[in-house]
Protein backbone atom coordinates (compact mmCIF):
# COMPACT_ATOMS: atom_id res chain seq x y z
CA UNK A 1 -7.59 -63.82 73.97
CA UNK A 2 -4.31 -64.44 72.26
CA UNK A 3 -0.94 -63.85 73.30
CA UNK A 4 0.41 -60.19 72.03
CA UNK A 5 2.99 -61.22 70.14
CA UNK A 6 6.65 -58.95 70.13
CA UNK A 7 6.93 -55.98 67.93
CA UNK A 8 9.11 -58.04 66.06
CA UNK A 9 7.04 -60.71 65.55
CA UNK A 10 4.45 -58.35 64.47
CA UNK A 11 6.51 -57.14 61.87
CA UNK A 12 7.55 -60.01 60.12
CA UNK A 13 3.88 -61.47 60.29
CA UNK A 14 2.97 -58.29 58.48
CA UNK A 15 5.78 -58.66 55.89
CA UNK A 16 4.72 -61.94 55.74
CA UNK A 17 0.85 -61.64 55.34
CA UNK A 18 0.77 -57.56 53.81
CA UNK A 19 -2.63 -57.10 55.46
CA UNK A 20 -3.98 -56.47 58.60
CA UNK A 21 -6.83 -58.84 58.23
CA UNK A 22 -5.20 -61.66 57.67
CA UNK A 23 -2.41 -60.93 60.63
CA UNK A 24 -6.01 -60.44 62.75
CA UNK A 25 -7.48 -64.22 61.33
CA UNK A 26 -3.49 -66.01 62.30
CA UNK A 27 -3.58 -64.55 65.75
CA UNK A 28 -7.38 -65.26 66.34
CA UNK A 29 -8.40 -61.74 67.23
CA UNK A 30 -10.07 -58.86 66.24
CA UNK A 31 -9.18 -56.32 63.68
CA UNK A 32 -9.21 -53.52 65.30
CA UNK A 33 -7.43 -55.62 68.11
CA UNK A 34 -4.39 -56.58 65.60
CA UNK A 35 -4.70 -52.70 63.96
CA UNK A 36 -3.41 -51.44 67.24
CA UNK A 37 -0.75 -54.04 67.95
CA UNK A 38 0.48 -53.54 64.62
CA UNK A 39 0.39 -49.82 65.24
CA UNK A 40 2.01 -49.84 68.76
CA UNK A 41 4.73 -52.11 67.15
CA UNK A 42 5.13 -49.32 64.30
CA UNK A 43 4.61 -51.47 61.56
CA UNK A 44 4.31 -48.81 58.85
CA UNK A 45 0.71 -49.97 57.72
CA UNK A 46 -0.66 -49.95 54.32
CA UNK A 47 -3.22 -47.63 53.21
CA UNK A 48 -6.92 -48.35 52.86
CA UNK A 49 -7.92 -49.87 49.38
CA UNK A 50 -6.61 -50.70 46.52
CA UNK A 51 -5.25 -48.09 43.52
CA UNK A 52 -6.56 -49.38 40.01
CA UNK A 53 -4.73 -49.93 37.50
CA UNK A 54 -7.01 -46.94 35.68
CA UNK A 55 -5.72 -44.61 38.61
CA UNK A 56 -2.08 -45.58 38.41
CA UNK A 57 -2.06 -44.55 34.65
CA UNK A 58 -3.62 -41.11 35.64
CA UNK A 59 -2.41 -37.79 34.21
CA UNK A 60 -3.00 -34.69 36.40
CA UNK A 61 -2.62 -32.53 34.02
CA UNK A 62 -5.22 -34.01 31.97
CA UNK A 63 -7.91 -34.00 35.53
CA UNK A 64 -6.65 -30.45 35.79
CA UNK A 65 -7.12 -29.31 32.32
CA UNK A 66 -10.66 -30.54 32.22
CA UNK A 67 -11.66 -29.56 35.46
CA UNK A 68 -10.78 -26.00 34.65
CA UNK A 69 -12.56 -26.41 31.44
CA UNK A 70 -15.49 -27.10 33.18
CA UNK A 71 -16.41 -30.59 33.45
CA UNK A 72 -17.55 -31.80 36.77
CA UNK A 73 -15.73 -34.07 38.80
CA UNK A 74 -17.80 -37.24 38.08
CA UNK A 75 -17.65 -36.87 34.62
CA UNK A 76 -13.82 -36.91 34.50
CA UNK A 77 -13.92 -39.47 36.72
CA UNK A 78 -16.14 -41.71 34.44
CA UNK A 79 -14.27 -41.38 31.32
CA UNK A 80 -10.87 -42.09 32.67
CA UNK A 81 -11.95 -45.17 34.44
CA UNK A 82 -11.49 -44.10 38.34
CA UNK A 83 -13.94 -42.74 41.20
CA UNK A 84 -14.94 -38.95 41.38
CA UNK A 85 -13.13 -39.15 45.03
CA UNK A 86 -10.39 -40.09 43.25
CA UNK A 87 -10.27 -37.41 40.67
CA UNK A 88 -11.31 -34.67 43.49
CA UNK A 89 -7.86 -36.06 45.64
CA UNK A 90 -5.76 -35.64 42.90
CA UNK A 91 -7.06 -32.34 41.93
CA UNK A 92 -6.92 -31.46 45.59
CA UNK A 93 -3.51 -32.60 46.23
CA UNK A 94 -2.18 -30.58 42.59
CA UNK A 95 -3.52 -27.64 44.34
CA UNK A 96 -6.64 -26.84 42.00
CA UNK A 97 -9.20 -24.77 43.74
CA UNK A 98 -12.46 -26.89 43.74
CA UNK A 99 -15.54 -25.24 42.77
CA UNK A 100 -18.43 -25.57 45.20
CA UNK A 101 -21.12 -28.46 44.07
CA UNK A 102 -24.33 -27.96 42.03
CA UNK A 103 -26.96 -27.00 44.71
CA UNK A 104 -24.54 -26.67 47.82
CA UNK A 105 -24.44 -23.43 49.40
CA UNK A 106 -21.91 -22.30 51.65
């Protein structure tokens, strides 16, 4: 197994590289290995994924509007370009109150 390198080092490798994955393929270890160095050296980590461009460009009010109107969650998410868990986070974090899904029974 590979040296554990300083929390200093750490950071600059992750400044250097910008993803865990590749810090994990330089050092010759595991992800989840390199994960928690990275975390124990509090390198402020990226989140998971990628935002699209379509996602970016994303109006809230518009999800919002026709979400209340009545239009499910998939189908806004297929006309503005982005996934439904996508449009259900944004409508979750703008506070809408999410109606329960087709079939689902609480």
């Amino acid at each position: 197994m590979a040296d554990r390198p300083s929390p200093r080092q750490l950071k600059q490798m992750y400044r250097r590289l910008g993803s865990v994955p590749a810090v994990a393929s330089e050092l010759g270890v595991a992800f989840e290995t390199a994960r928690r160095w990275l975390s124990a050296a509090e390198v402020d980590l990226k989140p998971k994924g990628r935002p699209s461009r379509a996602a970016s460009k994303l109006n809230d009010a518009v999800i919002i509007a026709r979400y209340e109107r009545g239009e499910s969650i998939a189908t806004i998410g297929a006309a503005m370009g982005v996934s439904p868990t996508t449009v259900r986070t944004r409508l979750r974090n703008a506070g809408a109150t999410l109606r329960p899904r087709r079939g689902w029974t609480n």
